[in-house]
N, C-alpha and C. Protein backbone atom coordinates (compact mmCIF):
# COMPACT_ATOMS: atom_id res chain seq x y z
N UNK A 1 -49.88 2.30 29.45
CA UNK A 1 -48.89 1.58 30.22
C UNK A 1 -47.58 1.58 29.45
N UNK A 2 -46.29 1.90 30.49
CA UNK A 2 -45.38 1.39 29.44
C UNK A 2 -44.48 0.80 30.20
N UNK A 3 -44.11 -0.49 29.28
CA UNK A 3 -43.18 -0.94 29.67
C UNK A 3 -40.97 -0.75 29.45
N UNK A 4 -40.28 -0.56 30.43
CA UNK A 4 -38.91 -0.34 30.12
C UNK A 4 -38.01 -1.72 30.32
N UNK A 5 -37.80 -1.97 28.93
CA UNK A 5 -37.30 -3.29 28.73
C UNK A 5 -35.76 -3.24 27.92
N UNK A 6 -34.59 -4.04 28.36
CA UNK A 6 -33.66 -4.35 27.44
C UNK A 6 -33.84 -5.33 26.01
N UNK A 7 -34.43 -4.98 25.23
CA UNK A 7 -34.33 -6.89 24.22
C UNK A 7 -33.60 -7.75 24.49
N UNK A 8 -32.16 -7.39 24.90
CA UNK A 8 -31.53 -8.46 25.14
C UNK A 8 -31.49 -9.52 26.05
N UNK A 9 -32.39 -8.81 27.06
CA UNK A 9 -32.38 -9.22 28.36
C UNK A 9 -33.97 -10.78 28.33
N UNK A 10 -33.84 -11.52 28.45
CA UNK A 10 -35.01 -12.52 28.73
C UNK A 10 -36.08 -12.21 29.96
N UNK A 11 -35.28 -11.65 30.90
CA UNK A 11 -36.55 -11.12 31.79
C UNK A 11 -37.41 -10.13 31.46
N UNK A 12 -36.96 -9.24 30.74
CA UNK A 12 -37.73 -8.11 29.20
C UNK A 12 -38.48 -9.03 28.60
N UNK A 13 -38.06 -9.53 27.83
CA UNK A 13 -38.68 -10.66 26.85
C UNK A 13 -39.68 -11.23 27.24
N UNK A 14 -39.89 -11.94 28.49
CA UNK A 14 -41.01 -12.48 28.67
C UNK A 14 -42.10 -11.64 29.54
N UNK A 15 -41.72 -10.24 29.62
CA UNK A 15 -42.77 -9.23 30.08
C UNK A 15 -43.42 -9.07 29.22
N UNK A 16 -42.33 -8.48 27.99
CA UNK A 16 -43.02 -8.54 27.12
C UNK A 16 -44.15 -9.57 26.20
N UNK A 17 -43.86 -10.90 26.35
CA UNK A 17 -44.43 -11.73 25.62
C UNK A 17 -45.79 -11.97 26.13
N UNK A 18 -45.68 -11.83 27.61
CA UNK A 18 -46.99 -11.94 28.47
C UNK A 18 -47.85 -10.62 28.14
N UNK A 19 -47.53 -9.65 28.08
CA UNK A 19 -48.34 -8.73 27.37
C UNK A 19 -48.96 -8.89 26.45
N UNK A 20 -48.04 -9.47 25.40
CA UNK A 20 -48.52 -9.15 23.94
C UNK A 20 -49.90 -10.88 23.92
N UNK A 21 -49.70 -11.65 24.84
CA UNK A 21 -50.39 -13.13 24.78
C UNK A 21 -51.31 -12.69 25.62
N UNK A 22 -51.52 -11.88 26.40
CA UNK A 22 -53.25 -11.33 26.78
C UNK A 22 -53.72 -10.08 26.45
N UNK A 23 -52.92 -9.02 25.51
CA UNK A 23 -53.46 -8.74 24.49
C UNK A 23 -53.42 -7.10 24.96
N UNK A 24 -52.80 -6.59 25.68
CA UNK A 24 -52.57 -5.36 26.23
C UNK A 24 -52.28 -4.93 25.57
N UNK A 25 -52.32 -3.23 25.90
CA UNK A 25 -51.57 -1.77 24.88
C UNK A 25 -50.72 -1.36 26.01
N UNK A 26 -49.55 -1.18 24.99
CA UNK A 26 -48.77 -0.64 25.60
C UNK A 26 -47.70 0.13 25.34
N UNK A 27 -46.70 0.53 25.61
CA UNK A 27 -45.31 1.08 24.77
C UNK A 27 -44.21 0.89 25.45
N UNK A 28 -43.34 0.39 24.42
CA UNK A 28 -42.10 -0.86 25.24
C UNK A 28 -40.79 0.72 24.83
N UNK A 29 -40.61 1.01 26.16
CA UNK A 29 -39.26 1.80 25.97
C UNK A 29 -37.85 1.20 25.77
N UNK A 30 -37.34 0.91 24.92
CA UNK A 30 -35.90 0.28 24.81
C UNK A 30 -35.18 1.00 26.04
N UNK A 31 -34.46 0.62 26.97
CA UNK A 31 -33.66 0.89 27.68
C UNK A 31 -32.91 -0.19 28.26
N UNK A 32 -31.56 0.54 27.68
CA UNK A 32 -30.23 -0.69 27.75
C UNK A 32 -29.49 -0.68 29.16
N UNK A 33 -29.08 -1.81 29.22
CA UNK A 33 -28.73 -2.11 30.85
C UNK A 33 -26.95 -2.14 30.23
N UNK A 34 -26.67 -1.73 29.29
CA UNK A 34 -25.20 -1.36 29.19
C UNK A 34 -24.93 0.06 28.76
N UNK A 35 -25.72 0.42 28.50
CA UNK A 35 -24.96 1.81 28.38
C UNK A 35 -25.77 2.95 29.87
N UNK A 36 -25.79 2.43 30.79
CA UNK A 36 -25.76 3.66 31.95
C UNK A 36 -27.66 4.28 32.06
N UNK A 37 -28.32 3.70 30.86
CA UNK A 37 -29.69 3.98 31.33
C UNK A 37 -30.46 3.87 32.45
N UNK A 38 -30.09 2.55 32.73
CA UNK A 38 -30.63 2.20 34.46
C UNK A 38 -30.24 2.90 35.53
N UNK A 39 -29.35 3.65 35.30
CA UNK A 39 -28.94 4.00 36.63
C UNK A 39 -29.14 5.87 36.10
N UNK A 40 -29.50 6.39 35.50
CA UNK A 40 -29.98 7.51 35.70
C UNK A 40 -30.58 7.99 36.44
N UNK A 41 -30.81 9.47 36.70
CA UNK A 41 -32.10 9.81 38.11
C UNK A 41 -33.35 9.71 38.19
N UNK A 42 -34.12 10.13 37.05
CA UNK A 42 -35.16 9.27 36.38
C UNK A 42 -35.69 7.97 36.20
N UNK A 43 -35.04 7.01 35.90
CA UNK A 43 -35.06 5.62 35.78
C UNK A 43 -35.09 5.17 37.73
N UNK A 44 -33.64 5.48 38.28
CA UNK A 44 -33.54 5.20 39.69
C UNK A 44 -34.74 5.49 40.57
N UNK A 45 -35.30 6.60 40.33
CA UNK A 45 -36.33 7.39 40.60
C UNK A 45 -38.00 5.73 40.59
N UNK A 46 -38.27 4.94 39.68
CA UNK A 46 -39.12 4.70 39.40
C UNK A 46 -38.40 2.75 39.70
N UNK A 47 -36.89 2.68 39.92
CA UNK A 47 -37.05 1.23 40.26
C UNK A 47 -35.86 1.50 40.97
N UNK A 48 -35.09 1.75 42.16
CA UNK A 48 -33.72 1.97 42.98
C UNK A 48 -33.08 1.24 42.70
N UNK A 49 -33.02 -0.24 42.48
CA UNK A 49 -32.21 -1.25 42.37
C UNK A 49 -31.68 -1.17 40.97
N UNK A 50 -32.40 0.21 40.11
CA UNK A 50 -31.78 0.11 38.79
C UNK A 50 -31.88 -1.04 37.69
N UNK A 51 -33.07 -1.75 37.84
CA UNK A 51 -32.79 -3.14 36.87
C UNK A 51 -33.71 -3.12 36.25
N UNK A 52 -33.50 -4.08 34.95
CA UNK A 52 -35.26 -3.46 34.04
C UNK A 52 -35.60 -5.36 33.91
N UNK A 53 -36.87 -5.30 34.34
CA UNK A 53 -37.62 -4.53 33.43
C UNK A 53 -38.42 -3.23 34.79
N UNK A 54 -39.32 -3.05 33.99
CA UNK A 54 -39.94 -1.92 34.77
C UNK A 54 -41.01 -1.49 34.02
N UNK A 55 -42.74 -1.60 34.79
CA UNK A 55 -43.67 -0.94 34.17
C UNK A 55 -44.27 -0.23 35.09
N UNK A 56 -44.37 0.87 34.17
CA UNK A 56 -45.56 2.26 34.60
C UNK A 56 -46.69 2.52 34.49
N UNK A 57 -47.91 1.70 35.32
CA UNK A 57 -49.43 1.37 34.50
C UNK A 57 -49.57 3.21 34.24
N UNK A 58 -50.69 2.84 33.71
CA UNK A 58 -51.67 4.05 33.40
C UNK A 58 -51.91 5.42 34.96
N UNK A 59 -51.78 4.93 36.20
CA UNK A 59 -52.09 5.67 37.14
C UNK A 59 -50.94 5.89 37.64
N UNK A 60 -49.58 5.76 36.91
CA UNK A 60 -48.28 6.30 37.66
C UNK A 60 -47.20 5.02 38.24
N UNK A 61 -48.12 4.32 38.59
CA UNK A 61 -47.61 3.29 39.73
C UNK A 61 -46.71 2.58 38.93
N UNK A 62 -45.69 1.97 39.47
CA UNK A 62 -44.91 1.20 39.08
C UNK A 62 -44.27 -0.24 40.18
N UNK A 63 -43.59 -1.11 38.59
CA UNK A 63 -43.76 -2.36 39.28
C UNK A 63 -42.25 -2.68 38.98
N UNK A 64 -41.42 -3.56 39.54
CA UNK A 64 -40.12 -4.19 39.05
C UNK A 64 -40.43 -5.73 39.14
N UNK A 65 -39.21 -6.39 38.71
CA UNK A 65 -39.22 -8.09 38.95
C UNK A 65 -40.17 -8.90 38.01
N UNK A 66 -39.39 -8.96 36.85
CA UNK A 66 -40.23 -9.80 35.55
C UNK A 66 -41.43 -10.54 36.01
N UNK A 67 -40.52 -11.62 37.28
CA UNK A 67 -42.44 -12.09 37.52
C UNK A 67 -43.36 -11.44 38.25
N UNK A 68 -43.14 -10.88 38.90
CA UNK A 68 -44.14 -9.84 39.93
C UNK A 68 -45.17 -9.30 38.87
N UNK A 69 -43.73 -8.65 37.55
CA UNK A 69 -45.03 -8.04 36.58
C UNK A 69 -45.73 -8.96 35.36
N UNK A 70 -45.09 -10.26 35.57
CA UNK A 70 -46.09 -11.08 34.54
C UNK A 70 -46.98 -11.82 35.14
N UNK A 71 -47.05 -11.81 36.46
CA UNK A 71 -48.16 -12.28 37.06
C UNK A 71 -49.11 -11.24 37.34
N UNK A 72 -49.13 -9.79 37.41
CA UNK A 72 -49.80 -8.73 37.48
C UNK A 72 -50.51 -8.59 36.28
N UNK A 73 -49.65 -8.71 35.36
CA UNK A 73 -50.34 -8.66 33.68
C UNK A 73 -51.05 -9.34 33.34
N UNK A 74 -50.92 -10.96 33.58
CA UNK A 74 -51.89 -12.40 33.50
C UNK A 74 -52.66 -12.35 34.35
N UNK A 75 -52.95 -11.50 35.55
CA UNK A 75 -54.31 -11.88 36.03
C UNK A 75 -55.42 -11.46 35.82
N UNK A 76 -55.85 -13.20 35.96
CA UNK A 76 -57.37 -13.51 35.10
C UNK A 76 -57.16 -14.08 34.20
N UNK A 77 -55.51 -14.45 33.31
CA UNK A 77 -55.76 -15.16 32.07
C UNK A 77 -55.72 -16.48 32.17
N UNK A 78 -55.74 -17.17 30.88
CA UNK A 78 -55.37 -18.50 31.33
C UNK A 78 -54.28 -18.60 31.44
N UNK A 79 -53.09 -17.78 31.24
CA UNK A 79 -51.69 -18.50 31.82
C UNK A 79 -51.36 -18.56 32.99
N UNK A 80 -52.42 -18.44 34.02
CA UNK A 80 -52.17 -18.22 35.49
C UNK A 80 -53.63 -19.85 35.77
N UNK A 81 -52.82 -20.72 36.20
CA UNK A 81 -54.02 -21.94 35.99
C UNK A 81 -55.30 -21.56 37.73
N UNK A 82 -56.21 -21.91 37.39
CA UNK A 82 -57.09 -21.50 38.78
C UNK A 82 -57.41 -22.78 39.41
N UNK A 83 -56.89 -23.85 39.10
CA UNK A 83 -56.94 -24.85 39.78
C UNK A 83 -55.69 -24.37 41.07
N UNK A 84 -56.05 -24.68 42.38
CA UNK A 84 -55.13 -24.47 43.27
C UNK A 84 -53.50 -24.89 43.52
N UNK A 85 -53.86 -26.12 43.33
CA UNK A 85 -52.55 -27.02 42.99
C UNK A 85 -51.28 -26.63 42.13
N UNK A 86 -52.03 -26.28 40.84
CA UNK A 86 -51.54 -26.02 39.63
C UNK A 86 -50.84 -24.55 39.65
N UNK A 87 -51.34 -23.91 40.28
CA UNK A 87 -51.06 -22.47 40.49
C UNK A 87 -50.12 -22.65 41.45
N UNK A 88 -50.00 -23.25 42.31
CA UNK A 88 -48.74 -23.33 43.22
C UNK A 88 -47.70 -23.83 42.30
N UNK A 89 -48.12 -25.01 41.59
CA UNK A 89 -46.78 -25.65 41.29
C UNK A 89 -46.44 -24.68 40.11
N UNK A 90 -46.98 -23.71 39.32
CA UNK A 90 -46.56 -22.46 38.97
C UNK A 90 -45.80 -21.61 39.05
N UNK A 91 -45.82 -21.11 40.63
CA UNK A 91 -45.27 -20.14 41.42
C UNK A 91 -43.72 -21.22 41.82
N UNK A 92 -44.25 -22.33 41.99
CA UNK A 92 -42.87 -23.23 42.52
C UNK A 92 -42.05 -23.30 41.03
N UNK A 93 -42.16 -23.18 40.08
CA UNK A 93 -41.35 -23.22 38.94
C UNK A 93 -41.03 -21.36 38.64
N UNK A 94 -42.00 -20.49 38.70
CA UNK A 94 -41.10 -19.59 39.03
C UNK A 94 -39.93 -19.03 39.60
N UNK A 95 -40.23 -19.45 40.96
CA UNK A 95 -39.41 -19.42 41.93
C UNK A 95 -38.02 -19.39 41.81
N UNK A 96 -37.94 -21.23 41.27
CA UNK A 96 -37.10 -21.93 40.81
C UNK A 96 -36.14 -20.99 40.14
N UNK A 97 -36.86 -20.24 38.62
CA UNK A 97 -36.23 -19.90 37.48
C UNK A 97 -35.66 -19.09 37.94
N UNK A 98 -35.99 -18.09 39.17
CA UNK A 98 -35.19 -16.34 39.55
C UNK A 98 -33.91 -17.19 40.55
N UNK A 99 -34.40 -18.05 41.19
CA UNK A 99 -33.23 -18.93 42.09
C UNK A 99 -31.98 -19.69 41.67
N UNK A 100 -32.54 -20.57 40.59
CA UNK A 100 -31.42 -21.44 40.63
C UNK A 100 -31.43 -22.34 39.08
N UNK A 101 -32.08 -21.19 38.43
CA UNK A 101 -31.66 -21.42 36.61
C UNK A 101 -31.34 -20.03 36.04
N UNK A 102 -32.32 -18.90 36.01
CA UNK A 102 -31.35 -17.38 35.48
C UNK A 102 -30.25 -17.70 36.36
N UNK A 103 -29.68 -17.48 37.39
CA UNK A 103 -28.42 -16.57 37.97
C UNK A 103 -27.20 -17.43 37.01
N UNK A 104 -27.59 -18.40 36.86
CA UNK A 104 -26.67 -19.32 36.10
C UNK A 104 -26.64 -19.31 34.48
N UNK A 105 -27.30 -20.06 34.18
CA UNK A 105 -27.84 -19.74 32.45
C UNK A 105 -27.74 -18.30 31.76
N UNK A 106 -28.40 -17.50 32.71
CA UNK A 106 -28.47 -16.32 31.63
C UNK A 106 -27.43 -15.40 32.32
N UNK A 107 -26.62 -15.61 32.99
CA UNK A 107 -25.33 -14.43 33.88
C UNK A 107 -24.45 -15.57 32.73
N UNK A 108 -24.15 -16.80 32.46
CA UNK A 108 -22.86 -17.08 31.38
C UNK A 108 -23.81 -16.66 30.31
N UNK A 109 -24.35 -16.87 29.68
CA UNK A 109 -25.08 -15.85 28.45
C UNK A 109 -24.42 -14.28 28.13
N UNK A 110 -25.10 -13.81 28.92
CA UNK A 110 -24.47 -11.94 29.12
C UNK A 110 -22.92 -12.00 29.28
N UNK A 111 -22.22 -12.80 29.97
CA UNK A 111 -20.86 -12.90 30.03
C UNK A 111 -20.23 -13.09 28.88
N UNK A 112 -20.94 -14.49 28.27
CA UNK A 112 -20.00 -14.50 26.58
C UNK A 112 -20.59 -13.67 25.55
N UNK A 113 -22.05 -13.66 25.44
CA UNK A 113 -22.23 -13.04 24.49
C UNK A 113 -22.42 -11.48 24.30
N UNK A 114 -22.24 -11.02 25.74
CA UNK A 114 -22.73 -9.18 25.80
C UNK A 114 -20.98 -8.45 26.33
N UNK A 115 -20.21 -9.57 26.85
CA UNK A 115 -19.07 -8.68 27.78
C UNK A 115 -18.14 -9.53 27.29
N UNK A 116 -17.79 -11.35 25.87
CA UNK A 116 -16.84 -11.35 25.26
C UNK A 116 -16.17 -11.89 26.00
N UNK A 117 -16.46 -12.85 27.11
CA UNK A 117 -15.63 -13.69 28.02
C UNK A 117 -15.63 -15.09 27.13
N UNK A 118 -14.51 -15.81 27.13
CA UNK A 118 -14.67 -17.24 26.35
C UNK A 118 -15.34 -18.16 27.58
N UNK A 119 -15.98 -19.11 26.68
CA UNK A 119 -16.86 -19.96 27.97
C UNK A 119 -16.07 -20.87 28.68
N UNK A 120 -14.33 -21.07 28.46
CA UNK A 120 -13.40 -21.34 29.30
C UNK A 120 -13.16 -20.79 30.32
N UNK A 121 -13.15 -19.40 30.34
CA UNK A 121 -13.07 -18.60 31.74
C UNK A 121 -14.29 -18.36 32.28
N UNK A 122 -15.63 -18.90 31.98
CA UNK A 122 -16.53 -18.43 33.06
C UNK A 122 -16.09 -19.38 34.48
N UNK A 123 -16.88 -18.94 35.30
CA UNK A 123 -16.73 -19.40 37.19
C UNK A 123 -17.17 -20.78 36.73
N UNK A 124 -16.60 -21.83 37.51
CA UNK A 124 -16.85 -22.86 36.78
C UNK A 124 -18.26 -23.55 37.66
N UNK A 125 -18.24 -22.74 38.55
CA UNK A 125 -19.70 -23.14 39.44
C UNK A 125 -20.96 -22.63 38.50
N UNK A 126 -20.97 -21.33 37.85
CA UNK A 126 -21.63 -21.30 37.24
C UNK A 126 -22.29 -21.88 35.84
N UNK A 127 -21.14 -22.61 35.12
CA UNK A 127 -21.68 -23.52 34.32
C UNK A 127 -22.19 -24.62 35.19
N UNK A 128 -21.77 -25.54 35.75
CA UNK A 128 -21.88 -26.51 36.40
C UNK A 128 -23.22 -26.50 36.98
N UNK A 129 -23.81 -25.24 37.50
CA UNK A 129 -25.10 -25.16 38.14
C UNK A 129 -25.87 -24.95 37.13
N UNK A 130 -25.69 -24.31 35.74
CA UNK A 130 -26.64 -23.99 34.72
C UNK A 130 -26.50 -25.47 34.01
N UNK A 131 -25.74 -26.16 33.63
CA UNK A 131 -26.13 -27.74 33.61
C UNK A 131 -26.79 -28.64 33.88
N UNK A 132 -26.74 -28.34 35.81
CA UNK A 132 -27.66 -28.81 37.10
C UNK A 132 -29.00 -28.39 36.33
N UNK A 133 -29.37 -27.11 35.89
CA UNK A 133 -30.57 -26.63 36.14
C UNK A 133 -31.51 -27.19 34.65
N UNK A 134 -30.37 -27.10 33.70
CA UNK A 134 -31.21 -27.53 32.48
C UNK A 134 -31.23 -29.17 32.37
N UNK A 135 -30.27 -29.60 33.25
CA UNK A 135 -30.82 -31.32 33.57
C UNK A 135 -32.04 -31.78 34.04
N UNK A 136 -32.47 -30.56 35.13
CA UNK A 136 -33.64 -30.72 36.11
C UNK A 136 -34.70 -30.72 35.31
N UNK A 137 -34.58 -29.51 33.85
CA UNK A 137 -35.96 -29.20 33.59
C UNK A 137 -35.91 -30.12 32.79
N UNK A 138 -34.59 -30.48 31.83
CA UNK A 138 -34.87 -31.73 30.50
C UNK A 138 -35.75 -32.88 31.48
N UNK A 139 -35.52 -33.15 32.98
CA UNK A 139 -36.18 -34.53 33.35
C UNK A 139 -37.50 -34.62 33.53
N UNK A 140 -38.14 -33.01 34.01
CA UNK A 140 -39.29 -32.48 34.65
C UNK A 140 -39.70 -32.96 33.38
N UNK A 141 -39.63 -32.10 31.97
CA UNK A 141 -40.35 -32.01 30.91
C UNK A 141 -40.57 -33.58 30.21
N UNK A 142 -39.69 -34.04 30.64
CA UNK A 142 -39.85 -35.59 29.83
C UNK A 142 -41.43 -36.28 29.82
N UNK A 143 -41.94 -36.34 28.43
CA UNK A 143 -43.10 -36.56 28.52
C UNK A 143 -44.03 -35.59 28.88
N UNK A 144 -43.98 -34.24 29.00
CA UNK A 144 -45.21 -33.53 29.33
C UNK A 144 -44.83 -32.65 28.08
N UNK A 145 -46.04 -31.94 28.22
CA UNK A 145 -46.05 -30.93 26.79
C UNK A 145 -45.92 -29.79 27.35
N UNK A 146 -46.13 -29.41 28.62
CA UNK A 146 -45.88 -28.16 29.09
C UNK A 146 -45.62 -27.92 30.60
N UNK A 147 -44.91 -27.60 31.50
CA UNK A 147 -44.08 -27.46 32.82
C UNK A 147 -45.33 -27.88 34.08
N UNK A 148 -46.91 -27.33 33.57
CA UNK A 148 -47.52 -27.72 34.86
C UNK A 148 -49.07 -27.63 33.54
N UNK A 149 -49.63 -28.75 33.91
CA UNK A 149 -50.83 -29.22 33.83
C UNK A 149 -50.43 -29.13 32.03
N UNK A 150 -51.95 -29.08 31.32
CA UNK A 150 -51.92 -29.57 29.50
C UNK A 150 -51.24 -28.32 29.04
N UNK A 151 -51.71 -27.03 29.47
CA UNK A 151 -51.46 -26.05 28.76
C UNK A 151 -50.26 -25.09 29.22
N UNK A 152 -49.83 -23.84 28.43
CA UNK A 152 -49.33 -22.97 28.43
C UNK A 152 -49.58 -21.77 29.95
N UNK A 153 -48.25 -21.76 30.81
CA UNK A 153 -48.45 -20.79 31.62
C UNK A 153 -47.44 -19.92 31.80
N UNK A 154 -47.46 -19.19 32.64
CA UNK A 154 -46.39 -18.31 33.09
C UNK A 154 -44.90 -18.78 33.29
N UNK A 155 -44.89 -20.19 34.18
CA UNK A 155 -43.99 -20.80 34.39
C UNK A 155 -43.17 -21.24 33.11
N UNK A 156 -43.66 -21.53 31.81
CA UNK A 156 -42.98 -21.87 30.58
C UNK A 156 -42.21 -20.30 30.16
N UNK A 157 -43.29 -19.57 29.81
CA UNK A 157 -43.03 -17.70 29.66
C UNK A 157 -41.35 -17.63 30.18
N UNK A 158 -41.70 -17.96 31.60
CA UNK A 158 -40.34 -17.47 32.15
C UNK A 158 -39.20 -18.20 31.90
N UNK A 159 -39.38 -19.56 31.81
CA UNK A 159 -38.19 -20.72 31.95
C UNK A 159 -37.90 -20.43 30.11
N UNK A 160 -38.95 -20.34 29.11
CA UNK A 160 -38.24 -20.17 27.97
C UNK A 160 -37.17 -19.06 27.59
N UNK A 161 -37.47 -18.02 28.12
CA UNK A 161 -36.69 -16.47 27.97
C UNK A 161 -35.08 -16.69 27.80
N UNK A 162 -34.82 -17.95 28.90
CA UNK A 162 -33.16 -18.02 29.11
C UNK A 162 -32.36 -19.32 28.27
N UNK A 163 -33.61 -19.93 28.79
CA UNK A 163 -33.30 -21.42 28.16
C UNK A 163 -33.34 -22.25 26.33
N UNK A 164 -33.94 -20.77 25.85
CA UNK A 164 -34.01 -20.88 24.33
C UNK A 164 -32.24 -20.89 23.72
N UNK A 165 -32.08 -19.31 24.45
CA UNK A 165 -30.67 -18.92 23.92
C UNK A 165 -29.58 -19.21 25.08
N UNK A 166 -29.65 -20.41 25.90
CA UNK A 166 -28.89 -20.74 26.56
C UNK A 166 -27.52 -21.26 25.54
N UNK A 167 -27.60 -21.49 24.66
CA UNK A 167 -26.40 -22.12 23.71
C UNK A 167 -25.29 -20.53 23.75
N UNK A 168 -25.87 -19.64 23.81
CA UNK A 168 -25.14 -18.61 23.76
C UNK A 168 -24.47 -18.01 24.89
N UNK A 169 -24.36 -18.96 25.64
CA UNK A 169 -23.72 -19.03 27.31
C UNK A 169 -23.06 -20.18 27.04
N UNK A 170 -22.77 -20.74 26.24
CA UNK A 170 -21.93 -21.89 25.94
C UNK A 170 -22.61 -23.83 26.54
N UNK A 171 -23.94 -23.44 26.95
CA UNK A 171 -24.66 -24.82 27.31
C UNK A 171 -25.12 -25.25 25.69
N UNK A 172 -24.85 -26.46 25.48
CA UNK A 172 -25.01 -27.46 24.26
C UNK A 172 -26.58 -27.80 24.21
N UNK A 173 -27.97 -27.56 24.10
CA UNK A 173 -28.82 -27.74 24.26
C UNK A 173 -29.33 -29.22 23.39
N UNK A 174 -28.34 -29.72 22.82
CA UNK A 174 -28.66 -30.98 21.85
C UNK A 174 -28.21 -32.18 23.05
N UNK A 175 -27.75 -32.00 24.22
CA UNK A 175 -27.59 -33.25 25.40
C UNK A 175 -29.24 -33.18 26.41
N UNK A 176 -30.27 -31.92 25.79
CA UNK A 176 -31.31 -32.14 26.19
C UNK A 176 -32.72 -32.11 25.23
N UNK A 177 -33.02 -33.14 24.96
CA UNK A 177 -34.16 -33.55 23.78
C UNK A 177 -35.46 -32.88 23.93
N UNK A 178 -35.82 -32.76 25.42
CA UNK A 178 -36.88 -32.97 25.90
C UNK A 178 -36.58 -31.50 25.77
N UNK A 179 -35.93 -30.57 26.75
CA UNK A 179 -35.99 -29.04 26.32
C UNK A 179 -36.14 -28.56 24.87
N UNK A 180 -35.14 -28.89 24.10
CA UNK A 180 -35.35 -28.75 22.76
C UNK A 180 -37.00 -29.13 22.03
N UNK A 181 -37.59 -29.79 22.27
CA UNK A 181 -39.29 -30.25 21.73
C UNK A 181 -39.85 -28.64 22.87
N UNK A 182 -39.97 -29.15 23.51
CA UNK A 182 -40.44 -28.21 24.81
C UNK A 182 -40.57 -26.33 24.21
N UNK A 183 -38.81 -26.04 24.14
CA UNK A 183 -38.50 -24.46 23.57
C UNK A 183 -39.75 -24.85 22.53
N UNK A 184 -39.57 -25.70 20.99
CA UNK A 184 -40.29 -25.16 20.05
C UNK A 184 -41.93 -24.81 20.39
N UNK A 185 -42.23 -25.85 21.29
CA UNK A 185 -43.86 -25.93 21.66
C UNK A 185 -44.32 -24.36 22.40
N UNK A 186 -43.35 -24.12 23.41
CA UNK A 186 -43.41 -22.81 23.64
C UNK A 186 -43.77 -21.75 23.12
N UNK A 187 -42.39 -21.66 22.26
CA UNK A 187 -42.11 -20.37 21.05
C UNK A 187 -44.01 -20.19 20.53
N UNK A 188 -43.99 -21.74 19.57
CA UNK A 188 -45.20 -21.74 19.01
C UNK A 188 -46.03 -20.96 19.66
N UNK A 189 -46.71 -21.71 20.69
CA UNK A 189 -48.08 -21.22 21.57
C UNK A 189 -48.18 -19.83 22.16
N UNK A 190 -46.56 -19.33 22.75
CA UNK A 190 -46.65 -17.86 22.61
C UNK A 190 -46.59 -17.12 21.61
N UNK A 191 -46.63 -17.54 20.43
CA UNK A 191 -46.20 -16.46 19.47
C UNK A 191 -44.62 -15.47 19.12
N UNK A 192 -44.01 -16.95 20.09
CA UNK A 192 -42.85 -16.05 20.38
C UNK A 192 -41.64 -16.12 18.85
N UNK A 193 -41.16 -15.49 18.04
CA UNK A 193 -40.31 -14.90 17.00
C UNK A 193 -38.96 -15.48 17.46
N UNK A 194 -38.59 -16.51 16.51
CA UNK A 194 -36.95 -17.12 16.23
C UNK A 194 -36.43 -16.48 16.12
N UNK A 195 -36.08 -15.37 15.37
CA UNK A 195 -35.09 -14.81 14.56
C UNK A 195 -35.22 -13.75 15.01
């Protein structure tokens, strides 16, 4: 299997992390979403919309959309909960993260820190909504140790990817306590690398 991932990118990141936390082989192709890789004939060829991440199982087939493929990868693990409930409210925090926390959080991210915009000139809707969004989760998380039921799922996987290095989009992550405990518990339990 291999997977085509930016590092920089958090929706990479947590393909990757879900891989490596149920224990797959695989081979992670670096391919950068700034220098013109995505949109080659090859690449276009295997995802049209040009966006990575992007995996190629073993029989050819291929998949796009970080969660599409970290829920493809986790099934059967425990980061996918089999209680019914729990698994919805899963998918409902997914949801969430592709809706109405990335487009915000991690588009001022890539803006200041990949394209050098000061966080004075971003759209000011877009801070304002990535504020909205990390208010929502600092309140959700208050008191729980992890986004849905005791343990570690998909829904954390994804919401950590943006929300670790949200400071680098110019959001202050020290006006949220509860995210801050939350990121480290994460990091931990995935195995996921600070530095």
């Amino acid at each position: 299997m291999r997977i085509y991932g930016d590092s920089i990118s958090g929706n990479c990141l947590k393909v990757k992390w879900t891989a490596d936390l149920v224990g797959l082989s695989y081979q992670w192709i670096e391919t950068s979403v700034l220098d013109g890789s995505t949109r080659t004939p090859d690449y276009l060829a295997m995802n049209p919309a040009g966006q990575v991440p992007v995996v190629r199982y073993e029989d050819g087939r291929t998949l796009a959309q970080s969660n599409a493929i970290m829920l493809s990868l986790a099934e059967g693990s425990a980061l996918i909960p089999t209680d019914r409930y729990e698994r919805a409210k899963m998918f409902e925090w997914l949801f969430w993260e592709q809706y109405s926390h990335e487009p915000y959080v991690a588009v001022a991210r890539f803006q200041v820190r990949y394209l050098g915009r000061a966080v004075a000139d971003l759209d000011p809707k877009i801070v304002e909504r990535g504020k909205d969004a990390l208010r929502l989760l600092d309140e959700q998380l208050a008191g729980r140790a992890f986004l849905v039921g005791d343990a570690l799922t998909l829904a954390d996987i994804a919401l950590v990817a943006y929300t670790r290095v949200a400071h680098e989009g110019g959001f202050d992550l020290r006006g949220y306590p509860a995210i801050r405990m939350w990121v480290a518990r994460v990091e931990a339990a995935a195995r996921i690398r600070t530095a």
